[in-house]
N, C-alpha and C. Protein backbone atom coordinates (compact mmCIF):
# COMPACT_ATOMS: atom_id res chain seq x y z
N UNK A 1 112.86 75.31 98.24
CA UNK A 1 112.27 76.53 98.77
C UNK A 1 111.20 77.02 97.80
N UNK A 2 110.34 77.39 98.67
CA UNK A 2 108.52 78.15 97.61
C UNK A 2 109.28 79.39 97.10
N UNK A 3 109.08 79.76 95.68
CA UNK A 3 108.97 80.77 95.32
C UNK A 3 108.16 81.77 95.28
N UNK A 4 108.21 82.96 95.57
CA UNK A 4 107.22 84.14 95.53
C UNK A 4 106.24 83.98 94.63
N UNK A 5 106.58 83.71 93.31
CA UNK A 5 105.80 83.51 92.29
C UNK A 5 104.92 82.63 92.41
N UNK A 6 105.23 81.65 92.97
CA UNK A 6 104.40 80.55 93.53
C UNK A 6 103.33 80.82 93.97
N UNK A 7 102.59 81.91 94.59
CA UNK A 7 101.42 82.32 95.36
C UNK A 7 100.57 83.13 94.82
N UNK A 8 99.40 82.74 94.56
CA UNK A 8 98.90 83.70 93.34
C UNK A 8 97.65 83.82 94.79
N UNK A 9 98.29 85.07 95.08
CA UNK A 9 96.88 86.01 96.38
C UNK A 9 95.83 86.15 95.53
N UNK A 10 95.18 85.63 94.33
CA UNK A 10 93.92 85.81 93.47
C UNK A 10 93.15 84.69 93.33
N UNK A 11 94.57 83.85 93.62
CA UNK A 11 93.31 82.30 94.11
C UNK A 11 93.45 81.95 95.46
N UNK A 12 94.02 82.23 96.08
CA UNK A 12 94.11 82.15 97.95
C UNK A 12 93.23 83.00 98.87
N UNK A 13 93.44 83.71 99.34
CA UNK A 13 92.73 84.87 100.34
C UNK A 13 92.54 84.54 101.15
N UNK A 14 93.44 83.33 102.09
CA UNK A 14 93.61 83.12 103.14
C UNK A 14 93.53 83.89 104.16
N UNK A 15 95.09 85.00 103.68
CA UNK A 15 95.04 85.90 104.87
C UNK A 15 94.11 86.73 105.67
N UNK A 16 93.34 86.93 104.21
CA UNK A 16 92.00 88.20 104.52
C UNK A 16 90.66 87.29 105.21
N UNK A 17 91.05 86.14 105.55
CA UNK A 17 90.04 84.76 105.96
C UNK A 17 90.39 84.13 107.48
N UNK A 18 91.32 84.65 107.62
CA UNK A 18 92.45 83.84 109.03
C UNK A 18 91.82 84.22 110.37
N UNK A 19 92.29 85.74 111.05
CA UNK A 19 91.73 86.04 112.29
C UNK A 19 91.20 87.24 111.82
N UNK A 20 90.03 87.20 112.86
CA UNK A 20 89.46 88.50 113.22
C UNK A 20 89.96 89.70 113.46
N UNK A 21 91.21 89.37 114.03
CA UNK A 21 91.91 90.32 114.89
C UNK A 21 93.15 91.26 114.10
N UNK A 22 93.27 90.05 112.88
CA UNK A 22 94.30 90.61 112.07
C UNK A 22 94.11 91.99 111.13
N UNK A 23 92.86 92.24 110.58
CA UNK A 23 92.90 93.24 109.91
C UNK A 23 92.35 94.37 110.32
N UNK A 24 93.67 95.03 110.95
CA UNK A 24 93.49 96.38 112.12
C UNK A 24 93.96 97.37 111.89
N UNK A 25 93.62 98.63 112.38
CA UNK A 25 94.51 99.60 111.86
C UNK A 25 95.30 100.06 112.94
N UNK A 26 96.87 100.61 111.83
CA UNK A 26 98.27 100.84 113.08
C UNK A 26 98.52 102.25 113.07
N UNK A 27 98.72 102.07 111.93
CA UNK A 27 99.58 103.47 111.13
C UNK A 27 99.17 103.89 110.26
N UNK A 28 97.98 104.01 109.96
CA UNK A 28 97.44 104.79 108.75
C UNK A 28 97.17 106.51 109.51
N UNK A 29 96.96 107.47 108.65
CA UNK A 29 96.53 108.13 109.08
C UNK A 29 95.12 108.38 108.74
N UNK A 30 94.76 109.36 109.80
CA UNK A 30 93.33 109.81 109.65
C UNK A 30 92.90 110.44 108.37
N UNK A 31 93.51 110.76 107.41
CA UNK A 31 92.78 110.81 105.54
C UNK A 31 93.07 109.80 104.94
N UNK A 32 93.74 108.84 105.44
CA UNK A 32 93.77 107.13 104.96
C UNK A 32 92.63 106.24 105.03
N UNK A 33 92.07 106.43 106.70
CA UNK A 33 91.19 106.07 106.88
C UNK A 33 89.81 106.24 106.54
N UNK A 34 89.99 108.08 106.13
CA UNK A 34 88.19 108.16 105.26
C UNK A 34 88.43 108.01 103.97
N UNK A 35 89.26 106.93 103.57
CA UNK A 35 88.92 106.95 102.05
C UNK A 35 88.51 105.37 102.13
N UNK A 36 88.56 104.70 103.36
CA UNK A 36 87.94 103.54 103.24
C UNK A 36 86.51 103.57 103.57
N UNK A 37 85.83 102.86 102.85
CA UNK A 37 84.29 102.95 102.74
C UNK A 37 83.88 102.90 103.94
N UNK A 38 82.66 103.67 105.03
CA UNK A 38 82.69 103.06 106.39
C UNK A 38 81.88 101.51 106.24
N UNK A 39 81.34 101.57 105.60
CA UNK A 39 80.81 100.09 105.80
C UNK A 39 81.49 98.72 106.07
N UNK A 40 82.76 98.77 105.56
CA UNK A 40 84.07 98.08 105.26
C UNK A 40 84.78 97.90 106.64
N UNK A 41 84.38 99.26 107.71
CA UNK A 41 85.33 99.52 108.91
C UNK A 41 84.39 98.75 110.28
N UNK A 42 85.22 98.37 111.51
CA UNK A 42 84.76 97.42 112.14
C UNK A 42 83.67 98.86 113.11
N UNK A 43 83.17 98.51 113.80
CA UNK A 43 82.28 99.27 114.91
C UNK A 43 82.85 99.94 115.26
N UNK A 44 84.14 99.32 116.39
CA UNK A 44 85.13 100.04 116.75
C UNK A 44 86.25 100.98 116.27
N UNK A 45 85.85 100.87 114.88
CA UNK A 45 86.80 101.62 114.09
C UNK A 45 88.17 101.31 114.37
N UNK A 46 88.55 100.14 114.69
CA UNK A 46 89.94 99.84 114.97
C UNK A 46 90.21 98.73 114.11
N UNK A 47 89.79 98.40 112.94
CA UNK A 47 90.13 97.74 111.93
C UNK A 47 89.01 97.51 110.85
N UNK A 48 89.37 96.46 110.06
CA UNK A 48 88.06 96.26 109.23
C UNK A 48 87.40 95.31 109.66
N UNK A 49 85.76 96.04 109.20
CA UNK A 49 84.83 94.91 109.62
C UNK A 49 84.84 93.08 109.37
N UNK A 50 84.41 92.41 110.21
CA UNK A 50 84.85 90.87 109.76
C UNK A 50 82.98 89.72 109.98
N UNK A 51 82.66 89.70 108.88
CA UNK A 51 81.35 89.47 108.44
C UNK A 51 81.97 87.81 108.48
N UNK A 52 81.58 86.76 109.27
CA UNK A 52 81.33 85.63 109.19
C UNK A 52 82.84 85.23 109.86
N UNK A 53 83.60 85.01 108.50
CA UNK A 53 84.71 84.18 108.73
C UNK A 53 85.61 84.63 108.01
N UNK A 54 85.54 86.44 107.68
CA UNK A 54 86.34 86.57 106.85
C UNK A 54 86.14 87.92 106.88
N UNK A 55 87.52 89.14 105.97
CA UNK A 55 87.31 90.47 105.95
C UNK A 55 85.98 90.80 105.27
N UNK A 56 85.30 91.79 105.77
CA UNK A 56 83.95 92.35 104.86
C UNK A 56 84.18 92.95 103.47
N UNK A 57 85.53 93.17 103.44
CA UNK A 57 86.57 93.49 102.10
C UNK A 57 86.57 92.83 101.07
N UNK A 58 86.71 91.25 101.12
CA UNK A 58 87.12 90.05 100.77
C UNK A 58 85.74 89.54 99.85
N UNK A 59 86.50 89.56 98.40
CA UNK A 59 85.08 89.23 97.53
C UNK A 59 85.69 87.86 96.93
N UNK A 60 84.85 87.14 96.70
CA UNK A 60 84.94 85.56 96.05
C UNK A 60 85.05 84.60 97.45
N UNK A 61 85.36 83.54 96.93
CA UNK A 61 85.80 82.11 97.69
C UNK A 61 87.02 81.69 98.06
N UNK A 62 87.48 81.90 99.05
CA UNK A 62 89.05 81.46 99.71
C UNK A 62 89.22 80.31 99.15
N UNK A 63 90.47 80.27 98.44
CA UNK A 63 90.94 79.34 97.74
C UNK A 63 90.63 78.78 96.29
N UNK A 64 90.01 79.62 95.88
CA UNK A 64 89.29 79.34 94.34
C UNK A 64 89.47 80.28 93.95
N UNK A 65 88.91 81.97 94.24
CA UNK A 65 88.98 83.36 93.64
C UNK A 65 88.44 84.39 94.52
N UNK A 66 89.65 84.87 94.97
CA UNK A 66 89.02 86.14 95.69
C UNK A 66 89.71 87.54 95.00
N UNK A 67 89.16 88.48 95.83
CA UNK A 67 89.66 90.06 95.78
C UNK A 67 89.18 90.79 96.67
N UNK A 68 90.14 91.90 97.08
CA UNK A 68 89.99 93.08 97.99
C UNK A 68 89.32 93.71 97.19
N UNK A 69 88.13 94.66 97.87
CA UNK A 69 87.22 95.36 97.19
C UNK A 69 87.80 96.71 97.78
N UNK A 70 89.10 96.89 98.04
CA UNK A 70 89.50 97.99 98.81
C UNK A 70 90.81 98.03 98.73
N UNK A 71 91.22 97.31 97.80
CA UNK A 71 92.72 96.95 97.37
C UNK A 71 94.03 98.32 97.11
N UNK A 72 93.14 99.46 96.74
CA UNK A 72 93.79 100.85 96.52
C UNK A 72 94.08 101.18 97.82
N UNK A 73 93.23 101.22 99.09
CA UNK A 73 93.08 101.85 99.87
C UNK A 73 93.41 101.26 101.25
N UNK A 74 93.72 100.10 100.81
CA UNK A 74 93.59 98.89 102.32
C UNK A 74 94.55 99.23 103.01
N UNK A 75 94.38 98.78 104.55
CA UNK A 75 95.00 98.49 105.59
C UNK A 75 96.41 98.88 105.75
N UNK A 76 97.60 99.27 105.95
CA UNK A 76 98.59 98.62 105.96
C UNK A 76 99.19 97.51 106.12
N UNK A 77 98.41 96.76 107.15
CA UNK A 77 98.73 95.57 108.10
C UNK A 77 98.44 94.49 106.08
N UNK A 78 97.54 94.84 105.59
CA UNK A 78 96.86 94.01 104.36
C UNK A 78 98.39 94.40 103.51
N UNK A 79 98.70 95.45 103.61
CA UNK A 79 99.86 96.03 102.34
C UNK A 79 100.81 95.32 103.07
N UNK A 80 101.62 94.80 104.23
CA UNK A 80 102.58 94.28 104.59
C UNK A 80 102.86 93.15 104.43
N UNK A 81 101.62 92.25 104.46
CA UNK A 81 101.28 90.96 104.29
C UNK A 81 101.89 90.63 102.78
N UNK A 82 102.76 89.72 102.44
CA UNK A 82 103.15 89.56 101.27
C UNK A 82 103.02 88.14 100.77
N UNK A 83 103.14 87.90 99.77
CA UNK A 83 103.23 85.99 99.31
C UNK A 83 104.06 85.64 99.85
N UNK A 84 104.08 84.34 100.67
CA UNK A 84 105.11 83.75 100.94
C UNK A 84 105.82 83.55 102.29
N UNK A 85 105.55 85.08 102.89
CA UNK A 85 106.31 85.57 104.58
C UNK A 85 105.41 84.26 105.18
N UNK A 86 105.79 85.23 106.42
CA UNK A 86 105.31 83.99 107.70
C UNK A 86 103.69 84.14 107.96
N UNK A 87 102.98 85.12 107.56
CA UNK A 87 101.92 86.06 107.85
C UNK A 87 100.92 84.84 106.80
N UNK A 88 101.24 85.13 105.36
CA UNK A 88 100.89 84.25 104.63
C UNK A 88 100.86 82.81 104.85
N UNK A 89 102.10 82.31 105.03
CA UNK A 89 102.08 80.80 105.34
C UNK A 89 101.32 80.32 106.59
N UNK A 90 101.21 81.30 107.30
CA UNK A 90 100.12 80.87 108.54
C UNK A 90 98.88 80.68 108.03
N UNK A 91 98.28 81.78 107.59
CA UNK A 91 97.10 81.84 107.31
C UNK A 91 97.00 80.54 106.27
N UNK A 92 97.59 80.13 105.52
CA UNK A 92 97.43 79.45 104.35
C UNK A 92 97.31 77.84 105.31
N UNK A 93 98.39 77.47 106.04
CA UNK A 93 98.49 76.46 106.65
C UNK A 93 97.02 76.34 107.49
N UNK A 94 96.40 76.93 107.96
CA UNK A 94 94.99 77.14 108.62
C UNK A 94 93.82 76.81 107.26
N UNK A 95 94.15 76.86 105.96
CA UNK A 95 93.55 76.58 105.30
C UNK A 95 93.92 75.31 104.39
N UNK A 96 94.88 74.56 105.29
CA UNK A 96 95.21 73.19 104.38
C UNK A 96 95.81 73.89 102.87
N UNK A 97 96.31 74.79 102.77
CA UNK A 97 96.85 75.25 101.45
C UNK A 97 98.71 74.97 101.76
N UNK A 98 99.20 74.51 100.52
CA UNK A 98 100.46 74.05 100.61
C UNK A 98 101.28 75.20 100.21
């Protein structure tokens, strides 16, 4: 079995790379939401913006070095997402990552 430790989200960033659809907002509230930059937020304001193939959040290269540029403030759906769950291993498996 993979250990938690095993997943270093600083060289992956799969998740924040996976679907479009995934980084949305549920349950934040409305002073949650203006502390995220609007530039960061999709048109629709129903999640974060997704520039190419990936969150507009999402700084570096999936699978070499990334980071949330919004990491204080992000998503919930981003805060739930953990090393390891099923959320992760999807996204990762979509990226040939073991």
């Amino acid at each position: 079995m993979t250990e938690i430790a095993d997943f270093d989200c600083q060289s992956c960033g799969a998740c924040c790379a996976y679907d479009a659809s995934w980084p949305r907002f549920s349950t934040e509230t409305d002073e949650e939401l203006d502390e995220l930059p609007r530039h960061f937020v999709s048109d629709d304001e129903q999640g974060m913006r997704w520039d190419c193939d990936r969150c507009s959040a999402l700084s570096g290269s999936v699978g070499v070095h990334t980071s949330c540029m919004v990491y204080d403030v992000r998503p919930d759906i981003c805060r739930a997402c953990m090393p390891g769950d099923g959320a992760c291993l999807e996204a990762r498996a979509a990226y040939g990552f073991s």
